[in-house]
N, C-alpha and C. Protein backbone atom coordinates (compact mmCIF):
# COMPACT_ATOMS: atom_id res chain seq x y z
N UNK A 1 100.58 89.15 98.19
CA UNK A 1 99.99 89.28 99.50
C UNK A 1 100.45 88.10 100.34
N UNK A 2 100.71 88.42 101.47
CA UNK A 2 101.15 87.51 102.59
C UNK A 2 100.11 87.37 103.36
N UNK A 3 99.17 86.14 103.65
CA UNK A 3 98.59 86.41 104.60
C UNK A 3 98.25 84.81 105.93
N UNK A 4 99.67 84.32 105.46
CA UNK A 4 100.03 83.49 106.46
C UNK A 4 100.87 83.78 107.87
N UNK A 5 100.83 82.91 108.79
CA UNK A 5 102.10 83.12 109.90
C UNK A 5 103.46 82.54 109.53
N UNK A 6 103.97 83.52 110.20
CA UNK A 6 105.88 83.00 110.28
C UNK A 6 106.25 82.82 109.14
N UNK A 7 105.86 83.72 108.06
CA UNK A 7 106.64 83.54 106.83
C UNK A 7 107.65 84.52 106.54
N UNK A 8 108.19 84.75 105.46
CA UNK A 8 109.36 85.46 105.17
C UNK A 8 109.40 86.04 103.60
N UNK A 9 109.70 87.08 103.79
CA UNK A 9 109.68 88.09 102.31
C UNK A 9 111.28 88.85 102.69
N UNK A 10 112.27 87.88 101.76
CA UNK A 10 113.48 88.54 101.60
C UNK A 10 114.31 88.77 100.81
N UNK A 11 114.64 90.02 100.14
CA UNK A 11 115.66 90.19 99.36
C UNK A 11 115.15 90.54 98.09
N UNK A 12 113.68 91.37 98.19
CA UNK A 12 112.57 91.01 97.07
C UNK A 12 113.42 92.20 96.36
N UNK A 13 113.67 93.04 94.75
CA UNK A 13 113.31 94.22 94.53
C UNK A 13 111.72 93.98 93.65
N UNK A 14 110.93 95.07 93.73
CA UNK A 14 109.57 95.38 93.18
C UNK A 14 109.76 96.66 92.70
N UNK A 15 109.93 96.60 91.68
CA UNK A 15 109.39 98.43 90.67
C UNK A 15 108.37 98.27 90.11
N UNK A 16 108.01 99.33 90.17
CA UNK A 16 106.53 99.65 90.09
C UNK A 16 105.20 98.43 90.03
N UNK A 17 104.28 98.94 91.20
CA UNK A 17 103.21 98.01 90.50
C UNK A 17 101.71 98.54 91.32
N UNK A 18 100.78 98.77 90.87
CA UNK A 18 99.25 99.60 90.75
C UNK A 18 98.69 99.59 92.22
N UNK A 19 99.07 98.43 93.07
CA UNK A 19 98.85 98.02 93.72
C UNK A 19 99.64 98.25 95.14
N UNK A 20 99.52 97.47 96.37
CA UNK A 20 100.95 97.59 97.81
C UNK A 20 101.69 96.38 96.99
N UNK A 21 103.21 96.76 97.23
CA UNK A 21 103.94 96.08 96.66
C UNK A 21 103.84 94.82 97.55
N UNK A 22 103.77 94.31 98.79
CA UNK A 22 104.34 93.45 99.99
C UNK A 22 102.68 93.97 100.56
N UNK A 23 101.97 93.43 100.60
CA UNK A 23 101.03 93.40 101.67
C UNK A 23 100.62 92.02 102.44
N UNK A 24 100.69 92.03 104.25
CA UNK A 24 101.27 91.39 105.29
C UNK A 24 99.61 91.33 105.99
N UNK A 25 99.09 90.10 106.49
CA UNK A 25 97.80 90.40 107.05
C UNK A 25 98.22 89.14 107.46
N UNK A 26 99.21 88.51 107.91
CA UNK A 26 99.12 87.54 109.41
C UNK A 26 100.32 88.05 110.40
N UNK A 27 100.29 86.77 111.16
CA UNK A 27 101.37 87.42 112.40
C UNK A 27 102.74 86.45 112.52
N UNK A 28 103.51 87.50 113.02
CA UNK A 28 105.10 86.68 113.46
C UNK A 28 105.65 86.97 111.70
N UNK A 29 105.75 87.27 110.71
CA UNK A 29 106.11 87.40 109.42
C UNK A 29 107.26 88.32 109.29
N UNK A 30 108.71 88.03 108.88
CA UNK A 30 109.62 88.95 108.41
C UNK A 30 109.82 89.14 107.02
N UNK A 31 109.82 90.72 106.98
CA UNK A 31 109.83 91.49 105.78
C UNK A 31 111.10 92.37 105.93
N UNK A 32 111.82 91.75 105.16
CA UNK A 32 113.38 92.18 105.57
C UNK A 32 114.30 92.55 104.41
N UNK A 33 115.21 93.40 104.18
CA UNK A 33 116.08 93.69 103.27
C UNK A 33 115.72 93.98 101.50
N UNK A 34 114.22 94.27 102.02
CA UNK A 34 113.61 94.40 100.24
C UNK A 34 113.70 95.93 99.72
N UNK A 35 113.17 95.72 98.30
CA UNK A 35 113.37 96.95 97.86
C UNK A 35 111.85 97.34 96.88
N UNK A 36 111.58 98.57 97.28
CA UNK A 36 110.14 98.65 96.30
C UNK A 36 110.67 100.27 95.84
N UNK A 37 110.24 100.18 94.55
CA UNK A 37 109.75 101.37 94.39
C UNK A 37 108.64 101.55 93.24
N UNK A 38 108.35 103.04 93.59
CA UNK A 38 106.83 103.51 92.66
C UNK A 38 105.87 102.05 93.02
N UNK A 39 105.32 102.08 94.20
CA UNK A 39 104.25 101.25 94.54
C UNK A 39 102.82 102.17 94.88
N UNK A 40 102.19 101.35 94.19
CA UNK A 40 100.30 102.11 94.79
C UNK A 40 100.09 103.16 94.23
N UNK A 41 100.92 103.50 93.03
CA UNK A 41 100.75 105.12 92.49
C UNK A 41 99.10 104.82 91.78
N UNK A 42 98.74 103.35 91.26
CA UNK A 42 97.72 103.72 90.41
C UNK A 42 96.56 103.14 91.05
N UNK A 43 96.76 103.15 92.66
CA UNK A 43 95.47 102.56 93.09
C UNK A 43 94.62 103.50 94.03
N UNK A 44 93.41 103.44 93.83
CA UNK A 44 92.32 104.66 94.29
C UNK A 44 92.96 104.53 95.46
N UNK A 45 93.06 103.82 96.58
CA UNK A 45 92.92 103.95 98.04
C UNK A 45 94.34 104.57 98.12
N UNK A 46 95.35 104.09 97.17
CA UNK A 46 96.84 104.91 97.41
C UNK A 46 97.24 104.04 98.94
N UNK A 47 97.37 102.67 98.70
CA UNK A 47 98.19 102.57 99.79
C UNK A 47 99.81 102.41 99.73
N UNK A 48 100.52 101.73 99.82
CA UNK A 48 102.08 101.53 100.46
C UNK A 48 102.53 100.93 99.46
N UNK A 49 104.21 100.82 99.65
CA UNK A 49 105.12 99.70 99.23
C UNK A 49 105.03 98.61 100.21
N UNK A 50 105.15 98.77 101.70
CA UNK A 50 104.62 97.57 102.40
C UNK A 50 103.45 98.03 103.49
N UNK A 51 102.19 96.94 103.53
CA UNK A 51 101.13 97.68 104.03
C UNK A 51 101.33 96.22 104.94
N UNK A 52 100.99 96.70 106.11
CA UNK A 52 100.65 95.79 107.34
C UNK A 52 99.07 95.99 107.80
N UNK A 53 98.11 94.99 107.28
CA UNK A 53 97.04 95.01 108.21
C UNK A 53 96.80 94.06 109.13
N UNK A 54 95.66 93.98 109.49
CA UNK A 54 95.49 92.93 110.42
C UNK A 54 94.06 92.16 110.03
N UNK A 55 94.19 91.15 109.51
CA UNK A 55 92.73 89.88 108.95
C UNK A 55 92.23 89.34 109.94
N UNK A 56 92.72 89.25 111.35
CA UNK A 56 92.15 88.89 112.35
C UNK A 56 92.42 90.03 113.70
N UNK A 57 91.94 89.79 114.69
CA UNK A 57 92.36 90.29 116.05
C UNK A 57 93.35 89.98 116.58
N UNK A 58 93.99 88.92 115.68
CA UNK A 58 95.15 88.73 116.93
C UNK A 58 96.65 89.04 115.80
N UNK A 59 96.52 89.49 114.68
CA UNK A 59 97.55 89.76 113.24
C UNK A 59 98.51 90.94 114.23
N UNK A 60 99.64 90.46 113.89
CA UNK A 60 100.62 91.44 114.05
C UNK A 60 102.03 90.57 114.58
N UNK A 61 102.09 91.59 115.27
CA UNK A 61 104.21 90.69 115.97
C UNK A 61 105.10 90.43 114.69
N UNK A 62 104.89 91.67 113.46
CA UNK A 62 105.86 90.94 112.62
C UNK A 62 106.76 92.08 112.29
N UNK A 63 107.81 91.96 111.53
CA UNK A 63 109.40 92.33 112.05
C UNK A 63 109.69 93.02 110.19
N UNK A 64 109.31 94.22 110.43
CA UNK A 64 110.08 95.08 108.74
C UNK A 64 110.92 95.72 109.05
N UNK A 65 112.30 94.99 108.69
CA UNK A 65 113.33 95.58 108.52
C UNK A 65 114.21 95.63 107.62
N UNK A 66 114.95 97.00 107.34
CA UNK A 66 116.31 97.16 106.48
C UNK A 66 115.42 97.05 105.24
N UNK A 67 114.52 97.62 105.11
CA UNK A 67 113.79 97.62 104.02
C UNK A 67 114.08 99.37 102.75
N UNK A 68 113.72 99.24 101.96
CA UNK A 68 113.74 100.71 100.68
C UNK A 68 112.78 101.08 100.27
N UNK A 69 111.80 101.56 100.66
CA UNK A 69 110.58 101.95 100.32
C UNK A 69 110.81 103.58 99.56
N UNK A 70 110.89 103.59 98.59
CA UNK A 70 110.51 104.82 98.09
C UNK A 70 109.41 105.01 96.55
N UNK A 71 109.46 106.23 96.00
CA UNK A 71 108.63 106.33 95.14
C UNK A 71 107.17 106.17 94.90
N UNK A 72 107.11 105.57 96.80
CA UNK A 72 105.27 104.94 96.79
C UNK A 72 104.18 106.13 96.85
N UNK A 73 103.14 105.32 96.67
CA UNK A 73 102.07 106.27 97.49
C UNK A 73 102.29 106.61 98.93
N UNK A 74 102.20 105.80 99.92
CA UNK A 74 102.98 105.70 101.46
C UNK A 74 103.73 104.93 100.97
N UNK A 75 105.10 104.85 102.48
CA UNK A 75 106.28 104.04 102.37
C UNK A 75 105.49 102.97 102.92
N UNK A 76 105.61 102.86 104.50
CA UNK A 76 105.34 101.48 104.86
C UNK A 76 103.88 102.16 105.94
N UNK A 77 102.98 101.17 105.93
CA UNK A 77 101.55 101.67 106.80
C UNK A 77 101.07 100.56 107.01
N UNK A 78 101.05 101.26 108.45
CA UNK A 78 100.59 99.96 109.52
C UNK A 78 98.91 100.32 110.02
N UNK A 79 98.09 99.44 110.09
CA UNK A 79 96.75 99.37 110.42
C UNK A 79 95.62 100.09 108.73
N UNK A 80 94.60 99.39 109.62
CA UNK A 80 93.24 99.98 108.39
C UNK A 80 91.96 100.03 109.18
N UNK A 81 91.04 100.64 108.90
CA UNK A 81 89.89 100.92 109.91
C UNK A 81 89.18 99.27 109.87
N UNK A 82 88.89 98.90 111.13
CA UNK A 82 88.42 97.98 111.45
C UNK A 82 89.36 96.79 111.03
N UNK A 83 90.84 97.34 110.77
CA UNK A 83 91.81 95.84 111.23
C UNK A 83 93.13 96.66 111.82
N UNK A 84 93.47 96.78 112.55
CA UNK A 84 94.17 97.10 113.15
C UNK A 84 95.28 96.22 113.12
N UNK A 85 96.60 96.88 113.13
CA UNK A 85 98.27 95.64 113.04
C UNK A 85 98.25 96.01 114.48
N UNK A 86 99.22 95.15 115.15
CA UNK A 86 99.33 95.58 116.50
C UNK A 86 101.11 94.98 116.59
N UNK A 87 101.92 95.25 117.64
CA UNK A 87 103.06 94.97 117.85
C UNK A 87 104.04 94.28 117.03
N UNK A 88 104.07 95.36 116.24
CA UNK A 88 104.84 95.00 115.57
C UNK A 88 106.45 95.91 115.43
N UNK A 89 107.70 95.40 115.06
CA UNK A 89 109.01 96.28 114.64
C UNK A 89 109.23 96.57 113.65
N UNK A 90 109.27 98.43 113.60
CA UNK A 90 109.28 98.54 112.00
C UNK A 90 111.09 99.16 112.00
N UNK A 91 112.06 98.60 112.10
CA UNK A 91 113.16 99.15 112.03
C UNK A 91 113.81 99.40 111.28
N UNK A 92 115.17 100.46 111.28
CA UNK A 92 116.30 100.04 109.89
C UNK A 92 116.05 100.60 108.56
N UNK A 93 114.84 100.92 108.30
CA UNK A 93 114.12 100.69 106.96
C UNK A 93 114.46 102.20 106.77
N UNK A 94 114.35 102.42 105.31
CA UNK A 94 114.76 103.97 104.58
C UNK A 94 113.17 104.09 104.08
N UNK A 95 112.63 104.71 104.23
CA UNK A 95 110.98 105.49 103.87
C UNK A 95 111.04 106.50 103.30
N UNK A 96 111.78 107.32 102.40
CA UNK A 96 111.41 108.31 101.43
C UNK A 96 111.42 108.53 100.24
N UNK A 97 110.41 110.02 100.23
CA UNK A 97 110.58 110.32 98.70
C UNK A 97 109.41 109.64 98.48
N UNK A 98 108.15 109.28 98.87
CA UNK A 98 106.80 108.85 98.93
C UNK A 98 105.83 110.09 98.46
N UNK A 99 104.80 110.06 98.25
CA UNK A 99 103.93 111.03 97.83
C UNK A 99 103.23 110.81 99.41
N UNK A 100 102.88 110.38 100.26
CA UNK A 100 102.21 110.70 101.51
C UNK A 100 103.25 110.69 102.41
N UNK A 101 102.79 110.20 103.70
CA UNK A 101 103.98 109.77 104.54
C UNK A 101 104.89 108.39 104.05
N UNK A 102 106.04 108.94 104.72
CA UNK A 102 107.07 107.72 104.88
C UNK A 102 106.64 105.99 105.32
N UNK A 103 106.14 106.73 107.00
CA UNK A 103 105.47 105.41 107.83
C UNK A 103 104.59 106.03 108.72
N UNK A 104 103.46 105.17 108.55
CA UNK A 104 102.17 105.68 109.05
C UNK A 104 101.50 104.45 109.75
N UNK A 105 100.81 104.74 111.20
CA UNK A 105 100.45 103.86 111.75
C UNK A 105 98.78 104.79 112.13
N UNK A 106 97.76 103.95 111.44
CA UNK A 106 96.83 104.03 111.69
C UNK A 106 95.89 103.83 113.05
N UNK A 107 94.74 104.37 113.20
CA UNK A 107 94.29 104.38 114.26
C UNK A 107 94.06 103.23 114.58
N UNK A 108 94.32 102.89 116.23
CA UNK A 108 93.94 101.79 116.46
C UNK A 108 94.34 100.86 116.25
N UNK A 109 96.08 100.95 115.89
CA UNK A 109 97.22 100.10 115.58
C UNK A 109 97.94 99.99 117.19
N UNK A 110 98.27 99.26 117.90
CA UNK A 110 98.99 100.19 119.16
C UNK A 110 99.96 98.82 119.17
N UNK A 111 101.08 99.04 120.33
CA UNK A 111 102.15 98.59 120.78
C UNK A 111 103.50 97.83 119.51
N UNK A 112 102.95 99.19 118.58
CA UNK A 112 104.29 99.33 117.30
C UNK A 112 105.67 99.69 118.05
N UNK A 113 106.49 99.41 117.24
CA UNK A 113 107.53 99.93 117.68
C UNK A 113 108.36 100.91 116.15
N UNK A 114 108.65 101.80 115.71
CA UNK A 114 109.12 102.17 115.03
C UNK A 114 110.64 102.80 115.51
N UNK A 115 111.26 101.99 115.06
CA UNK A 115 112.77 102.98 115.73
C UNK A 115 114.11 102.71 114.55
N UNK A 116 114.09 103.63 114.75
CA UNK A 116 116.27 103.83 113.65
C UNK A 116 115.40 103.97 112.16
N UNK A 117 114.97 104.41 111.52
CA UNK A 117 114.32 104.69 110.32
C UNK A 117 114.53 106.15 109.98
N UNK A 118 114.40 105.39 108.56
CA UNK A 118 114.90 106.95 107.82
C UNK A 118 114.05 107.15 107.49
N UNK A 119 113.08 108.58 107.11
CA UNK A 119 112.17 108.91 106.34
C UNK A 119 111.81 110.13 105.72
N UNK A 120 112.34 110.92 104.94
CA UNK A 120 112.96 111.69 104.34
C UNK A 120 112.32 112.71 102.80
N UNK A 121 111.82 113.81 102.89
CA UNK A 121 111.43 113.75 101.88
C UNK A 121 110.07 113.66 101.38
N UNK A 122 109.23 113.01 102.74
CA UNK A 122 107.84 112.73 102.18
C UNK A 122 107.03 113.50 102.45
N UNK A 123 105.59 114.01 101.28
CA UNK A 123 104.76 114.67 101.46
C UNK A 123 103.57 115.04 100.19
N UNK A 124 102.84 115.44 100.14
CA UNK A 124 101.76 116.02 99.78
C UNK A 124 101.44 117.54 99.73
N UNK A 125 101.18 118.13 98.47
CA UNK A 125 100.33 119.25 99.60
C UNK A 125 99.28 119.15 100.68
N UNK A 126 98.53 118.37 100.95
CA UNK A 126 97.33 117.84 101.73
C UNK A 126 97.87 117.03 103.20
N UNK A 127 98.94 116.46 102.77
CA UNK A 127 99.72 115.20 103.95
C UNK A 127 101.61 115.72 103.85
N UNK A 128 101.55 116.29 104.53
CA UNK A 128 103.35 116.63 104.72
C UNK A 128 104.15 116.33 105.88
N UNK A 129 103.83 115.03 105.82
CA UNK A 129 104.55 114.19 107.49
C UNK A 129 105.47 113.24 106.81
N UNK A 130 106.96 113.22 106.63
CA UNK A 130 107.55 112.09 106.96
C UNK A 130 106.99 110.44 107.74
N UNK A 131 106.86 110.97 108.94
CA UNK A 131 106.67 110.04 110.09
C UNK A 131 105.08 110.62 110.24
N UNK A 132 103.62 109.70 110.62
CA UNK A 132 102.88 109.91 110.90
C UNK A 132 101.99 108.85 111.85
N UNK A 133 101.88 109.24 113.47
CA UNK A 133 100.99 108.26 113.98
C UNK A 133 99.51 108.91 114.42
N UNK A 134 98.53 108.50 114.14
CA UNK A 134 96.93 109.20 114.67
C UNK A 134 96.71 108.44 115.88
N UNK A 135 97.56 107.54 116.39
CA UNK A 135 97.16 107.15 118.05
C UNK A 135 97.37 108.22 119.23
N UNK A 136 97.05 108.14 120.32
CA UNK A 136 97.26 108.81 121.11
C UNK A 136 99.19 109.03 121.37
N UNK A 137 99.77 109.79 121.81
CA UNK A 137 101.18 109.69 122.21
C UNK A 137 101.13 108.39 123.26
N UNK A 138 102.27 107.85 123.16
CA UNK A 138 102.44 106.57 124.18
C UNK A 138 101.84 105.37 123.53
N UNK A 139 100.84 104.93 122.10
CA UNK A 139 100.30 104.77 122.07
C UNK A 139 101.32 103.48 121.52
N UNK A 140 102.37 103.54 120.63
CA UNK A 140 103.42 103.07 119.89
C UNK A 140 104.70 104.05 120.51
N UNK A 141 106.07 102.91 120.06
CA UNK A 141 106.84 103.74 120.50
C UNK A 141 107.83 104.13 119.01
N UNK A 142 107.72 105.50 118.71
CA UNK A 142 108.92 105.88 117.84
C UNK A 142 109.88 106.37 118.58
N UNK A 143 110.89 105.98 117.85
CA UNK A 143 112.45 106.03 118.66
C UNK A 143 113.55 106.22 117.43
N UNK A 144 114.40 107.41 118.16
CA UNK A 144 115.35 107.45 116.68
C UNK A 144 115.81 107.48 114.95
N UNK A 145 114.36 108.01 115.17
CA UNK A 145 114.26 108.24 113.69
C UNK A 145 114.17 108.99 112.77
N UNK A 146 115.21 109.18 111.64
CA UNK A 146 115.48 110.12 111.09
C UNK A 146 114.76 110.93 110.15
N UNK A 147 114.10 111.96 110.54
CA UNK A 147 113.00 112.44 109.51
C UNK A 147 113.11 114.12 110.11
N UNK A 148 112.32 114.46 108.65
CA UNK A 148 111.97 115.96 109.16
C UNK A 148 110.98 116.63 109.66
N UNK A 149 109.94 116.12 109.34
CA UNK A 149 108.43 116.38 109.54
C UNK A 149 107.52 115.07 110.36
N UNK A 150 106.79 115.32 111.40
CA UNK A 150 105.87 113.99 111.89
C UNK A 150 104.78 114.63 112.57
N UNK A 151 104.04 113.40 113.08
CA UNK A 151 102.57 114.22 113.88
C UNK A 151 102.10 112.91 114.63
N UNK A 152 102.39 112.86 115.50
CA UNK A 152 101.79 112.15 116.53
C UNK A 152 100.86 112.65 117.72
N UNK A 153 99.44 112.08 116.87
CA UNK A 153 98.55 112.12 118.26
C UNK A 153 97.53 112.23 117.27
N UNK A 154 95.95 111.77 117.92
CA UNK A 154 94.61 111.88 116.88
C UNK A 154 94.13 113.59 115.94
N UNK A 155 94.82 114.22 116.45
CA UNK A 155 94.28 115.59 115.72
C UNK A 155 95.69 115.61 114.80
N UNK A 156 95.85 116.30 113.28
CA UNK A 156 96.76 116.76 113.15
C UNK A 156 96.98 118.09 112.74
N UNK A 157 97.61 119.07 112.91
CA UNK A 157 99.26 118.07 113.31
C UNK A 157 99.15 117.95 114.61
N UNK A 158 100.01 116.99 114.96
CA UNK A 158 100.04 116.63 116.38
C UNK A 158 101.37 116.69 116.66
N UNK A 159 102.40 116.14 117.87
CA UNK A 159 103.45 116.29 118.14
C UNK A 159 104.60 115.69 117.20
N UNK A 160 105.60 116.90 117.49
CA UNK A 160 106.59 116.35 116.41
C UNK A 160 107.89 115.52 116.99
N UNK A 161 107.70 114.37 116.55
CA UNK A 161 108.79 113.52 117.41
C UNK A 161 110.58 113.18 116.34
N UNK A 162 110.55 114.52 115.50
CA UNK A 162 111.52 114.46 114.72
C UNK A 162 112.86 114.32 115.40
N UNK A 163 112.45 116.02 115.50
CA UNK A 163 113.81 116.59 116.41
C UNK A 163 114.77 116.72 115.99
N UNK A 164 115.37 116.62 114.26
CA UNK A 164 116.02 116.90 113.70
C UNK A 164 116.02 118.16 112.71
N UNK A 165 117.36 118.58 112.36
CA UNK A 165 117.29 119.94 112.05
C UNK A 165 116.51 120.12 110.65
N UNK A 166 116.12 121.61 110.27
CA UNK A 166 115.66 121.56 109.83
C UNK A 166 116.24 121.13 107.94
N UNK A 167 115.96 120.45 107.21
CA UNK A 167 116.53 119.68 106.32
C UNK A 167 116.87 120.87 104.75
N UNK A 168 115.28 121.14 105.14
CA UNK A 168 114.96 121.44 103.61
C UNK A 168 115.35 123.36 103.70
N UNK A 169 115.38 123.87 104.92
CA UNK A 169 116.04 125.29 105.01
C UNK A 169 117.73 125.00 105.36
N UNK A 170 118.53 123.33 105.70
CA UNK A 170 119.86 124.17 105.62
C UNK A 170 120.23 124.59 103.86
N UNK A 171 121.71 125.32 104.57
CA UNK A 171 122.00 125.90 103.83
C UNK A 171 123.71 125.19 103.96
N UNK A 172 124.27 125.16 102.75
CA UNK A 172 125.51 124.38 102.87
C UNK A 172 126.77 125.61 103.09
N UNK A 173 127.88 125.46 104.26
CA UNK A 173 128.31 126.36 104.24
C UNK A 173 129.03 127.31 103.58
N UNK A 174 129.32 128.53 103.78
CA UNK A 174 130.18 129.37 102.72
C UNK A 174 131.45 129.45 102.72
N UNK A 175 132.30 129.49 101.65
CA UNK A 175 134.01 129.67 101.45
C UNK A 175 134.31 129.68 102.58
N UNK A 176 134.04 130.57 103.23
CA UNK A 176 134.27 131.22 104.27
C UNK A 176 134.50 130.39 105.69
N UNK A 177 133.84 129.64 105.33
CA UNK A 177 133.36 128.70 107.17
C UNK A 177 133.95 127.45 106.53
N UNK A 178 134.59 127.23 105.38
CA UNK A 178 135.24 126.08 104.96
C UNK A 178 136.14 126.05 105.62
């Protein structure tokens, strides 16, 4: 657990462990170029490979990037009821192949930025969002990011800010169109 300012988590790999592999609860902190997998599979709440909360009101402004989150319970999840992360960059980072979502920003997380991320693969029968925000639209900005499934906005499903084709119906072409 990180729960100082301006620190740095780089170059970590983490396989497996019961728990969030990287969990972040101060501000200004880079979490950069790591690698987790099979994180949080054996913990009731099922959170992340990297979980961003917030220990105070003012936690956030910190920078996850170029990160590998797969195999988790969630990839990377931002906010928790009654701590909210706030402005923070979640870029670069590959998010799939998770049993929930990829990257998930909880209610009451706002002025995230999520952009250029991969997230691929993730779902539940119960939770089948790649990308998932419960703020209002506008609330955070996702930008450019590569996924198949998302839901942005407090009801779900909510809007899908994929926009990419559909993954898991193509079909690879025939002799023919070679």
């Amino acid at each position: 657990m990180l729960g100082g300012n301006k620190s740095k988590v780089e170059d970590v790999a983490i396989l497996s462990s019961c728990a969030e592999a990287i969990r972040v609860l101060g501000s200004q902190n880079q979490i950069t170029e790591n690698s987790v997998d099979l994180a949080s599979l054996g913990s009731p709440g099922a959170y992340a490979g990297i979980f961003i909360s917030g220990a105070a009101t003012s936690a956030g402004c910190n920078l996850v990037a170029k990160n590998e989150v797969n195999g988790s319970a969630y990839g990377i999840f931002v906010g928790e009821p009654w701590r909210p992360s706030n402005n923070n960059v979640i870029a670069l980072n590959n998010a799939s192949v998770n049993n929930y979502a990829g990257i998930a920003i909880l209610q009451g997380s706002s002025g995230n930025k999520a952009i250029a991320n991969q997230a691929l693969g993730n779902a539940s029968p119960s939770f089948a969002f790649d990308i998932v925000d419960v703020n209002a639209a506008g609330t955070n900005i996702l930008k450019d990011n590569f996924c198949e499934t998302s839901s942005v906005g407090p009801l779900i499903p909510g809007t899908n800010i994929c926009g990419q084709p559909d993954i898991v119906g193509h079909q690879p072409p025939s002799e023919e169109e070679e």
